[in-house]
N, C-alpha and C. Protein backbone atom coordinates (compact mmCIF):
# COMPACT_ATOMS: atom_id res chain seq x y z
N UNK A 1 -10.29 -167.76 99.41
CA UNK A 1 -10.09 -166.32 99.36
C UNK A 1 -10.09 -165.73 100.77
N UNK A 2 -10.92 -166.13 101.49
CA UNK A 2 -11.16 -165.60 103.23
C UNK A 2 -10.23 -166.29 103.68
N UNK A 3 -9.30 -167.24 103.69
CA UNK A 3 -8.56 -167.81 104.31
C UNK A 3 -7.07 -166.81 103.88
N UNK A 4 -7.00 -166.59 102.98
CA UNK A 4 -5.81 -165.93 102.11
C UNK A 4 -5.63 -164.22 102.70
N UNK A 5 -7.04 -163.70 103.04
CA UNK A 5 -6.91 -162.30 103.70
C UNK A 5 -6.67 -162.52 104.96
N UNK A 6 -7.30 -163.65 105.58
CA UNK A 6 -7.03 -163.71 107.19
C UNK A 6 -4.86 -163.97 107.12
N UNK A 7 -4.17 -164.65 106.29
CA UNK A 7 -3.33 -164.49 106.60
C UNK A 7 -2.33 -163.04 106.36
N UNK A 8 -3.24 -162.35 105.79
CA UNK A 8 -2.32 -161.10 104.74
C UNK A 8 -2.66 -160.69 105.95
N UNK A 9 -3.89 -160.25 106.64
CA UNK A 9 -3.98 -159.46 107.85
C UNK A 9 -3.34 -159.78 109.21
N UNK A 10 -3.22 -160.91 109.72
CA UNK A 10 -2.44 -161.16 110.53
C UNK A 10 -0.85 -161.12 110.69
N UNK A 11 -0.42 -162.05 109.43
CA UNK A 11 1.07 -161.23 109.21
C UNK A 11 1.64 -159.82 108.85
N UNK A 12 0.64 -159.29 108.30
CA UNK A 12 0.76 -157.47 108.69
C UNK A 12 0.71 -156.99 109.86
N UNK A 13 -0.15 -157.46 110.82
CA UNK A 13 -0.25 -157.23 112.17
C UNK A 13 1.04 -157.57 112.67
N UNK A 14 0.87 -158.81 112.50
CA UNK A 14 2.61 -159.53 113.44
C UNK A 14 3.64 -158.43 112.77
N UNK A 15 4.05 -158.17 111.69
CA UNK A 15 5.04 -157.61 111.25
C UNK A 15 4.99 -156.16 111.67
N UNK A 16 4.12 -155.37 111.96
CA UNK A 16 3.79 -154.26 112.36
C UNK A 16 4.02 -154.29 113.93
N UNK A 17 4.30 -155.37 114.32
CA UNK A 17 4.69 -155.46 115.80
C UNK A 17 6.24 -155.82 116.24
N UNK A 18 6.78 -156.96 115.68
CA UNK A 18 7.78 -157.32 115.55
C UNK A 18 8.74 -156.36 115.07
N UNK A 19 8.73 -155.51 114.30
CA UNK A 19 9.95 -154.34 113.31
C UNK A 19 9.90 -153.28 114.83
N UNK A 20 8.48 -152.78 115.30
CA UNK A 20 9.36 -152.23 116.41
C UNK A 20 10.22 -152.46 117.54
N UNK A 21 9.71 -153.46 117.66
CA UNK A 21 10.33 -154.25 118.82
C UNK A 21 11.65 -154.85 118.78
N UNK A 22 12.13 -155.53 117.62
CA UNK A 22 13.57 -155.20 117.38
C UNK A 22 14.05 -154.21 117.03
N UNK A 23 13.22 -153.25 116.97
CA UNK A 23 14.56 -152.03 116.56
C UNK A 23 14.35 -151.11 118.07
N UNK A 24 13.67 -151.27 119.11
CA UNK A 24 13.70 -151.36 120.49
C UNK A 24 14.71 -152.33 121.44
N UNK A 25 14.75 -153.29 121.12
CA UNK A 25 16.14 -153.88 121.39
C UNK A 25 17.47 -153.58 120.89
N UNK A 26 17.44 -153.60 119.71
CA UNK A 26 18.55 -153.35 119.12
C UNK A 26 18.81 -151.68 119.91
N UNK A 27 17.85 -150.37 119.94
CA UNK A 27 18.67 -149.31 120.30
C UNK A 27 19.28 -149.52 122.02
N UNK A 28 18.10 -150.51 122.43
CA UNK A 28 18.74 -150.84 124.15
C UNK A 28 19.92 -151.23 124.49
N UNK A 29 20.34 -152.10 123.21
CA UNK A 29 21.64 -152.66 123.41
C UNK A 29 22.22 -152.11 123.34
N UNK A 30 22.59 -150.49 122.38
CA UNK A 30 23.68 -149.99 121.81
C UNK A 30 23.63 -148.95 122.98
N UNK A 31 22.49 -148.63 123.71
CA UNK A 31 22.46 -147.87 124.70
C UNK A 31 23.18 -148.20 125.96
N UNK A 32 23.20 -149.73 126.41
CA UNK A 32 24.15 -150.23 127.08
C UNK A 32 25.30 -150.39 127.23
N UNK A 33 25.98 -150.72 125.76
CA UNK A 33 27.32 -151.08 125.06
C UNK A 33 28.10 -149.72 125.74
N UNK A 34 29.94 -149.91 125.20
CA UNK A 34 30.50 -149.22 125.67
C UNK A 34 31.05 -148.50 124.33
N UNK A 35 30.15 -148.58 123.40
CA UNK A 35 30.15 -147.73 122.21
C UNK A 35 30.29 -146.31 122.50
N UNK A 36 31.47 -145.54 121.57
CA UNK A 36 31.77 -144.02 121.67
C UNK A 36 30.32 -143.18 121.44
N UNK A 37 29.85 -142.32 121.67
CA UNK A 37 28.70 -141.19 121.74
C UNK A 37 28.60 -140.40 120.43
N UNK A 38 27.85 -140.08 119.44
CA UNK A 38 28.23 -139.70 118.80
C UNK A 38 28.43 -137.86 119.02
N UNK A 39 29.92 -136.97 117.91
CA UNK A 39 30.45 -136.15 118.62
C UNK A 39 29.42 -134.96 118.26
N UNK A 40 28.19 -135.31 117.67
CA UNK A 40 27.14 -134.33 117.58
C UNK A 40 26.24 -133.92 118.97
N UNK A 41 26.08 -135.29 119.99
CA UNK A 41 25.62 -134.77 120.88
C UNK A 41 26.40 -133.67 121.91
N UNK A 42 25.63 -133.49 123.20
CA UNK A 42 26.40 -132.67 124.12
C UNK A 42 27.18 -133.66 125.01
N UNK A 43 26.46 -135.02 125.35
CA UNK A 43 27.61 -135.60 126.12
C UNK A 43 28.87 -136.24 125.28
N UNK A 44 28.48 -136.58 123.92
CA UNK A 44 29.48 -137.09 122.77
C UNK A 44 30.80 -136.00 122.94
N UNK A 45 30.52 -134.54 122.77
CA UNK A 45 31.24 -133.48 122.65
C UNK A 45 32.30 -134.00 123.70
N UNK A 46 31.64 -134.18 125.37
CA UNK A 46 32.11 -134.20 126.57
C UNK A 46 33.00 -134.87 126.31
N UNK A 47 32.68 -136.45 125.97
CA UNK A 47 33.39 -137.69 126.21
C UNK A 47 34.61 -137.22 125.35
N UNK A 48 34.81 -136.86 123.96
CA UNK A 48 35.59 -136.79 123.42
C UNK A 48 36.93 -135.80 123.56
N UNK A 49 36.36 -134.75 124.57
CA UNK A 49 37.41 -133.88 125.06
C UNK A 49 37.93 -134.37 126.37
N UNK A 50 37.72 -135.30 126.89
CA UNK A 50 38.01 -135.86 128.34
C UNK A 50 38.69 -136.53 127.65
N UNK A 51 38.61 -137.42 126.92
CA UNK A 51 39.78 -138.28 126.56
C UNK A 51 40.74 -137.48 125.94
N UNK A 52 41.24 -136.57 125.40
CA UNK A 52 41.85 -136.20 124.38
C UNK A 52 42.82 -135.02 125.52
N UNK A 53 42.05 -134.61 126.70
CA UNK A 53 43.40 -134.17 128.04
C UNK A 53 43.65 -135.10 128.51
């Protein structure tokens, strides 16, 4: 039974660590990429009227 909580608690821990941290990578990447902006922001707005004169 003590062996069975020590793993429920630790893999909650790990998992409580790990989910942010890829979804911290994952936004770094898309932050890098040469992915369009979306046209809700203010620089999205920008980008999309620069291309379009």
């Amino acid at each position: 039974m003590e062996i069975g909580l020590g793993i429920l608690t630790f893999g909650t821990l790990s998992l409580g660590l790990i989910i942010p941290y890829l979804s911290i990578r994952g936004l770094q990447k898309l932050k890098d990429s040469d992915a369009p902006k979306s046209a809700l922001s203010r620089d999205g707005i920008e980008e999309r009227l620069a291309t379009e004169s």
